[in-house]
Each structure stands twice: as C-alpha cells, then as structure tokens.
Protein backbone atom coordinates (compact mmCIF):
# COMPACT_ATOMS: atom_id res chain seq x y z
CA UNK A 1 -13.63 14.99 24.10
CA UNK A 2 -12.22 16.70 20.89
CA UNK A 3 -8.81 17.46 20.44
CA UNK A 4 -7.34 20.95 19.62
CA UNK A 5 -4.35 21.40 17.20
CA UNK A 6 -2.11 23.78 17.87
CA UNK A 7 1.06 24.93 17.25
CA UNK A 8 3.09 22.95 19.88
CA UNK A 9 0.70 19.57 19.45
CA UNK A 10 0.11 17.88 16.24
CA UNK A 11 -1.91 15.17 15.68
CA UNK A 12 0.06 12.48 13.29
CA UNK A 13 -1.89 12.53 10.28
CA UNK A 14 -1.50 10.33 7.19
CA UNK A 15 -1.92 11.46 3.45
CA UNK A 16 -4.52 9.36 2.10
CA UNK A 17 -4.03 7.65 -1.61
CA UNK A 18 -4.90 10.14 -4.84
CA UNK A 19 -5.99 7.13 -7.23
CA UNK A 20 -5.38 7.09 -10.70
CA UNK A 21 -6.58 4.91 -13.88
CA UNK A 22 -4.66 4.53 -16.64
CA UNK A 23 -6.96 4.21 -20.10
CA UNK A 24 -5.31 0.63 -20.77
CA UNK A 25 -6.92 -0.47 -17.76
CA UNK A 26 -10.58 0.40 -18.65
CA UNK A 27 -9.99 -0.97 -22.02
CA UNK A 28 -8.33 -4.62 -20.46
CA UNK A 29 -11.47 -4.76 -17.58
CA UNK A 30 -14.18 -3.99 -20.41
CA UNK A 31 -12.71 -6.58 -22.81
CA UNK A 32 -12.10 -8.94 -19.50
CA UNK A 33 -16.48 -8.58 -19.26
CA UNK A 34 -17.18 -9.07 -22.18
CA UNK A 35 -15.47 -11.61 -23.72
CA UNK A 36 -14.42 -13.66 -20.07
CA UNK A 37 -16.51 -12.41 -17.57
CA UNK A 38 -19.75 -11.57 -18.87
CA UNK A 39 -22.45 -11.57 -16.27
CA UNK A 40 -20.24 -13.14 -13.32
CA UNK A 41 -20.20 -10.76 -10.23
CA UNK A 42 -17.72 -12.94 -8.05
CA UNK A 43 -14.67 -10.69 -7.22
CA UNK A 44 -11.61 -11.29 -9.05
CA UNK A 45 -7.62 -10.60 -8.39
CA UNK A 46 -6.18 -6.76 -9.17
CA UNK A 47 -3.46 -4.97 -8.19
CA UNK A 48 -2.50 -1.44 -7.68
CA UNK A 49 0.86 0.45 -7.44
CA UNK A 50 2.42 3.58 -5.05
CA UNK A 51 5.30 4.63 -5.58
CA UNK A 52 8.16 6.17 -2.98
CA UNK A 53 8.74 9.71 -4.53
CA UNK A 54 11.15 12.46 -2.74
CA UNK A 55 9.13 14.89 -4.53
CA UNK A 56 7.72 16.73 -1.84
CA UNK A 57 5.08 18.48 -3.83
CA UNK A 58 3.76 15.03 -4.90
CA UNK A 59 0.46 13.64 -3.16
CA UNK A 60 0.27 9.93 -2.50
CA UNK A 61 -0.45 8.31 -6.23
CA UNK A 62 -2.31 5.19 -6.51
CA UNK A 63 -2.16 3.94 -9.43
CA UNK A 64 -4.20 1.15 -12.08
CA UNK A 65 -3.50 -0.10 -15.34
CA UNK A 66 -3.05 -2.79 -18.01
CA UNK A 67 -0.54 -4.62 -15.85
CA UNK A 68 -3.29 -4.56 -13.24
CA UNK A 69 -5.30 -7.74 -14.28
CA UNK A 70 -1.83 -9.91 -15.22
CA UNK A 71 -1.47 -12.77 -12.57
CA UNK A 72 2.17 -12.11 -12.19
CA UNK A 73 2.74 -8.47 -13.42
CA UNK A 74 5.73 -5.91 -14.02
CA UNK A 75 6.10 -3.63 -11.30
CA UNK A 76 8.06 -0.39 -12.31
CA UNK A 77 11.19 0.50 -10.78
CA UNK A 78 10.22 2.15 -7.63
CA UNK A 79 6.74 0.80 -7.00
CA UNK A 80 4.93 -1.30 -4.73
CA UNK A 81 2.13 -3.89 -5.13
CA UNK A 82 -0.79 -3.64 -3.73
CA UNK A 83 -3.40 -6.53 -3.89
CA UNK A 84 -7.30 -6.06 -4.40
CA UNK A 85 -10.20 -7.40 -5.19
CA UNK A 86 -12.58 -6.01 -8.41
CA UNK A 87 -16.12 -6.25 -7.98
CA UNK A 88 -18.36 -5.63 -11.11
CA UNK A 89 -21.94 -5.13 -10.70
CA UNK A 90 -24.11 -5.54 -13.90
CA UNK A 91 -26.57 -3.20 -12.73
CA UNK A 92 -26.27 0.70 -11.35
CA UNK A 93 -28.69 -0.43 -8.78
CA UNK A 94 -26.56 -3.20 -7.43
CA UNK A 95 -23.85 -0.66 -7.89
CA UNK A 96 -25.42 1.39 -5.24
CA UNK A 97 -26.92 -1.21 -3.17
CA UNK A 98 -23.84 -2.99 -2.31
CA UNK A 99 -22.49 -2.65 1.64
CA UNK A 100 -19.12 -1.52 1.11
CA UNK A 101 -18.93 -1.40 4.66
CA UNK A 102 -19.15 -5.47 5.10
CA UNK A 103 -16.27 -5.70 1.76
CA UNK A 104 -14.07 -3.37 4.00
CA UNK A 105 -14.78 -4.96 6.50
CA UNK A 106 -14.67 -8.66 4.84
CA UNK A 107 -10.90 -7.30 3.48
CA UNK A 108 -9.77 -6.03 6.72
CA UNK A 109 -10.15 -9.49 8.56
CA UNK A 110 -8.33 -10.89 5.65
CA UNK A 111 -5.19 -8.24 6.61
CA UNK A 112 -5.68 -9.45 10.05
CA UNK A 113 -5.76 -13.24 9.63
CA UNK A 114 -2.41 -12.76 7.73
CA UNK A 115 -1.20 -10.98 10.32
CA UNK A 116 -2.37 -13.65 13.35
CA UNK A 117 -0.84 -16.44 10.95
CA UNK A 118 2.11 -14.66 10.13
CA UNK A 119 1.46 -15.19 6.20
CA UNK A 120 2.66 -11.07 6.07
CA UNK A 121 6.01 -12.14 6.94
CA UNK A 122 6.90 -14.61 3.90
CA UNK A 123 4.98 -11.72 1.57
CA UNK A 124 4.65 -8.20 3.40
CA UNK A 125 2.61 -6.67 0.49
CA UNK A 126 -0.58 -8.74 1.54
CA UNK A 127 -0.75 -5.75 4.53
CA UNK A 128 -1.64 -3.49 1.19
CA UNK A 129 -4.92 -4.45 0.33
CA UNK A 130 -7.77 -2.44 -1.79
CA UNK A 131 -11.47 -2.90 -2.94
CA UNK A 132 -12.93 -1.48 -6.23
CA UNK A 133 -16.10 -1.61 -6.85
CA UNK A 134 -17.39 -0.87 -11.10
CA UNK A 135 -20.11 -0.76 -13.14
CA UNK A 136 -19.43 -0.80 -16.48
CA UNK A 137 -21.95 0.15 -19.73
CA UNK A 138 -20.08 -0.78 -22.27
CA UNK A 139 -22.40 0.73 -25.59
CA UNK A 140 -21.64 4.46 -23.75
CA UNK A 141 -18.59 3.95 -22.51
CA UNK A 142 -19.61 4.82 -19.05
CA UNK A 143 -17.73 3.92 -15.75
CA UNK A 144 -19.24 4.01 -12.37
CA UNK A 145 -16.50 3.06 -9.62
CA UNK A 146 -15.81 3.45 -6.05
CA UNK A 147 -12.35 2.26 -4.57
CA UNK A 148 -11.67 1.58 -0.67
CA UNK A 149 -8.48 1.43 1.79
CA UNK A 150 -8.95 -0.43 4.65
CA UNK A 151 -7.51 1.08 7.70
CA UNK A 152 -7.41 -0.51 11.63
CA UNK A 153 -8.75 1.65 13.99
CA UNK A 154 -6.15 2.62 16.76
CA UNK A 155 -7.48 3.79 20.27
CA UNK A 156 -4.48 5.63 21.23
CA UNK A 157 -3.87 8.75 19.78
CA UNK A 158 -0.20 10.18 18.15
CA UNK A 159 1.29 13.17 18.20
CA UNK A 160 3.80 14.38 15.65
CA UNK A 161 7.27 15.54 17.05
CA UNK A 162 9.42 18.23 15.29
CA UNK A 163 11.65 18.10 13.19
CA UNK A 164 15.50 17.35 14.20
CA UNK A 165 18.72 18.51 12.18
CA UNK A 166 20.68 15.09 11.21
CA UNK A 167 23.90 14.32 13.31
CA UNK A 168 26.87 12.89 11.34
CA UNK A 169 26.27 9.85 13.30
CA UNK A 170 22.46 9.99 11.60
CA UNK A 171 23.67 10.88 7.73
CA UNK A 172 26.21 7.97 8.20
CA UNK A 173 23.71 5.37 9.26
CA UNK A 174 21.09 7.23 6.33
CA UNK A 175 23.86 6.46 3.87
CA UNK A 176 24.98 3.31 4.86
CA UNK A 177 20.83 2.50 4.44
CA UNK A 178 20.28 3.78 0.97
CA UNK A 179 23.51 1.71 0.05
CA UNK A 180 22.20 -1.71 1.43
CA UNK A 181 18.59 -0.76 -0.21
CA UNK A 182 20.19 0.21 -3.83
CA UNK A 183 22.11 -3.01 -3.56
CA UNK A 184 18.97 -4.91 -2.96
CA UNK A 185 17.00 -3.75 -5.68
CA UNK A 186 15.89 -6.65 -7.05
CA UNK A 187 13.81 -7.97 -3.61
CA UNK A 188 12.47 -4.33 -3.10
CA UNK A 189 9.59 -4.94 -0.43
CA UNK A 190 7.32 -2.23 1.74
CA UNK A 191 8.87 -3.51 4.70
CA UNK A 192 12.03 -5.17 5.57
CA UNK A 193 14.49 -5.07 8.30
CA UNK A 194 18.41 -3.65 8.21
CA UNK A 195 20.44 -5.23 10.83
CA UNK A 196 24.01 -3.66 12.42
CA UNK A 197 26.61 -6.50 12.33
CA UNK A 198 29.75 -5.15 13.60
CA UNK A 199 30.12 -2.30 12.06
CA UNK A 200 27.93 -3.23 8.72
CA UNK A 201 24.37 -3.27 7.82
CA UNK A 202 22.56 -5.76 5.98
CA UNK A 203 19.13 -6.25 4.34
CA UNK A 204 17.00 -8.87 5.67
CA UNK A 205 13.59 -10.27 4.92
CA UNK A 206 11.34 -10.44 7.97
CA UNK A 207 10.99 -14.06 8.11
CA UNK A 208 14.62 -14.53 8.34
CA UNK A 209 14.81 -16.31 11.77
CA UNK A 210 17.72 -14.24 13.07
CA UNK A 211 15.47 -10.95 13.33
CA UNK A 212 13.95 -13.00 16.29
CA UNK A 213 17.64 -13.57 18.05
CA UNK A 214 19.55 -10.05 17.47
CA UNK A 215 18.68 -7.04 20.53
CA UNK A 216 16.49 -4.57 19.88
CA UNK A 217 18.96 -1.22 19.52
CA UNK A 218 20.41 -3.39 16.02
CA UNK A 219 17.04 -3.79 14.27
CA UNK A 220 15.98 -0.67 12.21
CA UNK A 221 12.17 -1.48 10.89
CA UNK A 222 11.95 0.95 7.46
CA UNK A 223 9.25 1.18 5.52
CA UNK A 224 7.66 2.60 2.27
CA UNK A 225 6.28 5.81 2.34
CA UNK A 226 4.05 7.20 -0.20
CA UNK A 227 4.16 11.15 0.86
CA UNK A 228 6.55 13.32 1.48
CA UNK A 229 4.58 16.39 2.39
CA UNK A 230 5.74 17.95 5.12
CA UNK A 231 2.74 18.23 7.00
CA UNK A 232 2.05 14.79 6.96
C-alpha cells in the first residue's frame, strides 16, 4: 500500500552522501597500480570523510583524497572516518560485470557482525562503511567508478514531527552539550554518550561500563549528522 505525503505526515527521509574526489587521490590510487598493485584485484583499505556543517544550504559531502590510502591518516578538524574497501578491476568488462549487490551485501554483514560482537562499541566508525568500485586506464587518464552506502532495511516506517521552539531548560542542556563536546575534541567520534551527574554532563565512550548502570532519562545518545537541510 503506498504512502501519501502530505502536509500534516512526513515521511523521515535521509539526505543521501554527494561524493567528492579530490585530484591527489586519483593521482595516489594510479601510482598505488602501477607501481604496488599492478594487476591484483583483491580489495584493499580506504577511507572517506563527512563532515558536520551548520550550513544549512550544504548537501551531505563525502569526501576522498590523498589521505585516503594512508593506514593511519589525518582527519580534519570536524570530520569523520569512514572505512571502505577499493576494488580495481583491470578490465571495463569486469568493471561492469561485477555484482555490486553481493559487495553491499558482503559489507553490510560485516556492519552487522560488528554490531552482534559489539566490536562498534570500542570503535563506532566501523558502523560507516563504503564500497568503491574503479577502473582505471592509465595512458588516457580515464576513470570509471561506482561508490556504494550500505543501508539496513527497516520494516517500520517514521514519520517526521514538527518543529518545536527551544525552552530555556532545552538551550541550557544544548549549551552545556556543545561545552562537554568542544572540550573533548581530541576523541571526536560519530557517536558517543553525555551522561547527567548531578547537575553536570560528561562525555563518555560507549564501552564505558557505567552507560550500562545509569537510568535511562540521564543518557543522551548524540550523533553526527551530515545535513542540515531542513527538509531532511
């Protein structure tokens, strides 16, 4: 049965990723194949960035480059990691032929088993994962590329609510959040939890064992959100 939009019910819709490569990264994956690589087609380590803008007139930017092969590489003030796997295919014809569906789906049981063994919670970025798939002719400087997000299916539906004006109460607690956050800087993660102790918050990892002991109404769950369209 379809589902009709209207003005009092909203579907809650997500802003999907805009990606974006910088040169640098063409230039480090071409010299990667041929001097390193060179006709191997087993998938290797990459990572991506998004950032958290307030811009609202900003889409979702995913973004690729140099630092994107490095084993342990700078993330900009800001960002978030986001681990993938690079295929390249020597051939267009393998380029076409391969069933993205099974990687996305070989990728997505790989979010899930981290999930089941509760790997996510000593390093929350492996819930970020991508696939990108390249062919490469190097003589014409050509690029053929495809990049995938997986996604769990969800059999419930949501709807989006409207928007409320902030109390005090709500601007206080906003405040005291960005203060905690600024403070912890340096262990910026897509997810973490602020707990109320008395009358202070704090910043905690999600594997630190007290989130399992304190009551639900002290445990705010943020998270990192690319978009800030209003729509979405």
């Amino acid at each position: 049965m379809a589902t009709v939009e209207t003005e009092e019910v909203k579907l809650l819709r997500f802003d999907p990723f805009k990606s974006t490569f910088h040169p640098a990264f063409w230039d480090a994956v071409t010299t990667k194949k041929l001097e390193e690589w060179k006709l191997d087609e087993t998938p290797k380590d990459v990572v991506g960035y998004y950032q958290n803008t307030t811009r609202s007139v900003l889409p979702s930017y995913f973004s690729l480059d140099f630092n994107s092969l490095d084993p342990a590489p700078k993330v900009a003030g800001n960002s978030f990691v986001v681990h993938g796997l690079l295929y390249i295919l020597n051939t267009l014809e393998k380029f076409a032929a391969v069933d993205k569906k099974e990687l996305m789906t070989d990728i997505g049981k790989q979010i899930w088993n981290d999930i089941d063994a509760k790997v996510w919670l000593q390093n929350p970025s492996l819930l970020n994962r991508f696939i990108l798939l390249v062919h490469i002719d190097a003589k014409k400087y050509l690029y053929d590329f495809m990049i995938g997000f997986p996604a769990f299916n969800v059999s419930d539906m949501f709807f989006a609510s409207e928007p409320e004006q902030f109390s005090k109460l709500d601007v206080d607690f906003m405040k005291a959040i960005q203060r905690v956050c600024l403070e912890a800087q340096r262990d910026l993660l897509p997810y973490f939890v602020i707990l109320k102790q008395d009358d202070e918050y704090v910043l905690k990892m999600l594997n630190d064992p007290i989130c399992e002991t304190v009551t639900e109404d002290k445990v705010t769950f943020p998270y990192c959100f690319s978009c800030c369209f209003v729509e979405f």
